[in-house]
C-alpha atoms as a PDB file:
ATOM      1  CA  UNK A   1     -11.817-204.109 107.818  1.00  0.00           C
ATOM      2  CA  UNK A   2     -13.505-201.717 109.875  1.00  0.00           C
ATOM      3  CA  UNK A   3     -11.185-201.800 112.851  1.00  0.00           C
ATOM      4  CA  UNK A   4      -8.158-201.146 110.728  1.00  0.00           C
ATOM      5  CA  UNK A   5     -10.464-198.504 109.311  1.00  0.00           C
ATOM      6  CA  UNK A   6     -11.330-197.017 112.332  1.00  0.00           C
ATOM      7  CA  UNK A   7      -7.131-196.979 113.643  1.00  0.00           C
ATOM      8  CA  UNK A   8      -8.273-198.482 117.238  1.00  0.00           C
ATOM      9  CA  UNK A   9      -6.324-200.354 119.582  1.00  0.00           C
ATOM     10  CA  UNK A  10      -7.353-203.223 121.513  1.00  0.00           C
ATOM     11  CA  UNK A  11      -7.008-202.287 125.326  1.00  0.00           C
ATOM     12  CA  UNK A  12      -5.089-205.186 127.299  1.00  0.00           C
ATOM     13  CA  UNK A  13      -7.330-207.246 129.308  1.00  0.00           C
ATOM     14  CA  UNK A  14     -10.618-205.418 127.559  1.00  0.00           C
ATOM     15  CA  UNK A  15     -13.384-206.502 125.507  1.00  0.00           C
ATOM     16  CA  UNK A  16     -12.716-207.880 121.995  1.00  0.00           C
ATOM     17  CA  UNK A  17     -15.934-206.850 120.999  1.00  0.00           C
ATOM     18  CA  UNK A  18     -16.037-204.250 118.444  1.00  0.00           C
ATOM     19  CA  UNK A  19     -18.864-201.938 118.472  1.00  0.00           C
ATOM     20  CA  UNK A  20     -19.049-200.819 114.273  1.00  0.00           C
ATOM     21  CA  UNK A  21     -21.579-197.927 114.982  1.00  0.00           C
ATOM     22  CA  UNK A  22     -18.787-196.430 117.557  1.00  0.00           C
ATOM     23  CA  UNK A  23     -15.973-197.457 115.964  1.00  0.00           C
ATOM     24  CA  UNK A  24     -14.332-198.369 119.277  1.00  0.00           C
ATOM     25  CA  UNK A  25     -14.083-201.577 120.717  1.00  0.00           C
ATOM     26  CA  UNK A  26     -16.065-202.087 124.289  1.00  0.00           C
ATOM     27  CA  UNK A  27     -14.925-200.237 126.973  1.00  0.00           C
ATOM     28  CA  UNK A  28     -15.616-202.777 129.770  1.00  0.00           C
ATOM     29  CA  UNK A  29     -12.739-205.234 130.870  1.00  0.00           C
ATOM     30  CA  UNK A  30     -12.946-208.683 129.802  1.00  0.00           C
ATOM     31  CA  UNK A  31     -14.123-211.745 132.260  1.00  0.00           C
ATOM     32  CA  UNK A  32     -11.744-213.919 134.170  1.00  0.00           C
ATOM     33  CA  UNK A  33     -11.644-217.140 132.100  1.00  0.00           C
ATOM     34  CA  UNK A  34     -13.643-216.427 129.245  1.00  0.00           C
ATOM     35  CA  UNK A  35     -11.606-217.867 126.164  1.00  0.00           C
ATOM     36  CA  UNK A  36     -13.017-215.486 123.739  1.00  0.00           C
ATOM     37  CA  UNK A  37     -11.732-211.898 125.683  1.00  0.00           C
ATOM     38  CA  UNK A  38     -15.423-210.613 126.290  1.00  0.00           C
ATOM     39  CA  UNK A  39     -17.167-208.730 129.101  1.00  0.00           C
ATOM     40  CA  UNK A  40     -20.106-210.335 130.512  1.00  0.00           C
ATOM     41  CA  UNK A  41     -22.757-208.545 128.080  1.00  0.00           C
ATOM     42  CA  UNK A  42     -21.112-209.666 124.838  1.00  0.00           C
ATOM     43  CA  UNK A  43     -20.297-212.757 125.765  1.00  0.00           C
ATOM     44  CA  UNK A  44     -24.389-213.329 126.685  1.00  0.00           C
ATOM     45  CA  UNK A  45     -25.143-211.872 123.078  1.00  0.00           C
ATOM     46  CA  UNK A  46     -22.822-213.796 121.008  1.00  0.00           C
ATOM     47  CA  UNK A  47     -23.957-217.325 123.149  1.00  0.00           C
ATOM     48  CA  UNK A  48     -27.372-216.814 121.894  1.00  0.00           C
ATOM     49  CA  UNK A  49     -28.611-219.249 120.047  1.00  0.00           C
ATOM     50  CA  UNK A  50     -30.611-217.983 116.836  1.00  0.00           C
ATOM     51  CA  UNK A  51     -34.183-219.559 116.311  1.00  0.00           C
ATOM     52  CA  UNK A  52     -34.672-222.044 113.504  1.00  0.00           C
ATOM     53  CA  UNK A  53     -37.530-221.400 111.227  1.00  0.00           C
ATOM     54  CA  UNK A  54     -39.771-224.248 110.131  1.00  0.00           C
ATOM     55  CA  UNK A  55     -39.812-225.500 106.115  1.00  0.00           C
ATOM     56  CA  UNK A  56     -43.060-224.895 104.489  1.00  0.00           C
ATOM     57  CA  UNK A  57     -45.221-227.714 102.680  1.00  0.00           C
ATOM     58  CA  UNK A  58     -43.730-226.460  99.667  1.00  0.00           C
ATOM     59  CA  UNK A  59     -39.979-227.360 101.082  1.00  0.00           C
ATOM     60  CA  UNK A  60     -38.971-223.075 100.898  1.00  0.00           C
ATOM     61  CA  UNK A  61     -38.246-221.666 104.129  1.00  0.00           C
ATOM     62  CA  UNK A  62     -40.126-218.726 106.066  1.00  0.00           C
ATOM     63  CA  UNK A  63     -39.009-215.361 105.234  1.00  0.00           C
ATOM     64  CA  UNK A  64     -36.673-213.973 107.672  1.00  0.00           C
ATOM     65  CA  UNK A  65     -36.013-210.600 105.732  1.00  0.00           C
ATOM     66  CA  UNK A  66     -36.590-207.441 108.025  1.00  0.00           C
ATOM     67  CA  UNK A  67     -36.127-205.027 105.212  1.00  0.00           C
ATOM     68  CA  UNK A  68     -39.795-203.558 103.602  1.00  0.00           C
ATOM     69  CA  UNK A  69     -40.533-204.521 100.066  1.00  0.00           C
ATOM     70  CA  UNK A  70     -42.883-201.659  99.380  1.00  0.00           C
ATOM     71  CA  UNK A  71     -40.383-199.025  99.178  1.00  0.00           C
ATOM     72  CA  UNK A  72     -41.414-198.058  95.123  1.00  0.00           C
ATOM     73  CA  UNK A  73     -44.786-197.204  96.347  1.00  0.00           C
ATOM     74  CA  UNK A  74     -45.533-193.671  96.556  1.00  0.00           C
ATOM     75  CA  UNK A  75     -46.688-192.842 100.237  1.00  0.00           C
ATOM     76  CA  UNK A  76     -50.809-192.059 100.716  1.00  0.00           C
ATOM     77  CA  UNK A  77     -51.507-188.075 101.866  1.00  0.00           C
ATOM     78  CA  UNK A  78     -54.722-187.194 103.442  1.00  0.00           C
ATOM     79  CA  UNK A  79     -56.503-184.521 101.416  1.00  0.00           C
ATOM     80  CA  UNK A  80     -56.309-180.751 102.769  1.00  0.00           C
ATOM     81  CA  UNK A  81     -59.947-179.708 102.863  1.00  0.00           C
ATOM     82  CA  UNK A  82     -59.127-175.731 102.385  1.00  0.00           C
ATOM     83  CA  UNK A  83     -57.394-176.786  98.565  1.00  0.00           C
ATOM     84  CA  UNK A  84     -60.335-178.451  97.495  1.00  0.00           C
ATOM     85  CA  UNK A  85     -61.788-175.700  94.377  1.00  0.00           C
ATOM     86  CA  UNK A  86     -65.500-174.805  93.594  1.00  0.00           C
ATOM     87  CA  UNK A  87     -66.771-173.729  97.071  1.00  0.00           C
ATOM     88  CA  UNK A  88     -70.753-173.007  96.666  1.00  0.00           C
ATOM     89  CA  UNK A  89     -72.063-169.429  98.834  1.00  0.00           C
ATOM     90  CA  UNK A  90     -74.207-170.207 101.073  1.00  0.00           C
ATOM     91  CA  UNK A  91     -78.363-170.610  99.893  1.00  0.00           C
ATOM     92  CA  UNK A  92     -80.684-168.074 101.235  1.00  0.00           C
ATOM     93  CA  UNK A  93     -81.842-169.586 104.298  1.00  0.00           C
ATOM     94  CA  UNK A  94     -85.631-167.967 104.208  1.00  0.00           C
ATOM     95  CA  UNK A  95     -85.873-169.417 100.338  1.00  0.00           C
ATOM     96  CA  UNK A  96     -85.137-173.091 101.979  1.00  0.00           C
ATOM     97  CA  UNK A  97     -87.145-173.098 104.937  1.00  0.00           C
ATOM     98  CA  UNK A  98     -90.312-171.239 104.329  1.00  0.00           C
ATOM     99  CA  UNK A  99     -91.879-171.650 108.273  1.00  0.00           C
ATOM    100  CA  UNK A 100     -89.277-171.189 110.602  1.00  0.00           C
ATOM    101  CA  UNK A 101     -91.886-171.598 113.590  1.00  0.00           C
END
């Protein structure tokens, strides 16, 4: 849906990997004898095999969400000292300390 969005042709003998981000397919030229029409690069990523995640005890799987789940939370600020109200004048040093020697 996106390439017909996009209105992109397909270069002959290029890579039929389509880049959604750019909107363009790849810009390199396809290997000799790959079956699938991919450079080198793509055809690296798409042969990778993704990891399997072990069951817990409880038979669910591990979490493999990327996406934070404390987004409702309202962000922490650091207090700005200089806003902080009821500021004392400074005591009368010779009231303090009677014996400066």
């Amino acid at each position: 849906a996106a390439v017909l969005q996009a209105g992109v042709e397909l270069r002959e003998g290029g890579c039929k990997f389509f880049i959604r981000r750019r909107r363009r397919y790849c810009t390199s030229m396809a290997q000799v004898g790959n079956p699938d029409g991919l450079c080198s690069e793509h055809a690296e990523e798409t042969a990778r095999v993704t990891p399997s995640f072990p069951e817990l005890p409880g038979g669910s799987e591990v979490a493999t969400s990327k996406h934070k789940k404390n987004m409702g939370r309202t962000p922490k600020h650091m207090l700005n000292p200089f806003r902080c109200p009821g500021q004392t004048a400074a005591p009368a040093w010779s009231a303090v300390y009677s014996d400066l020697s």
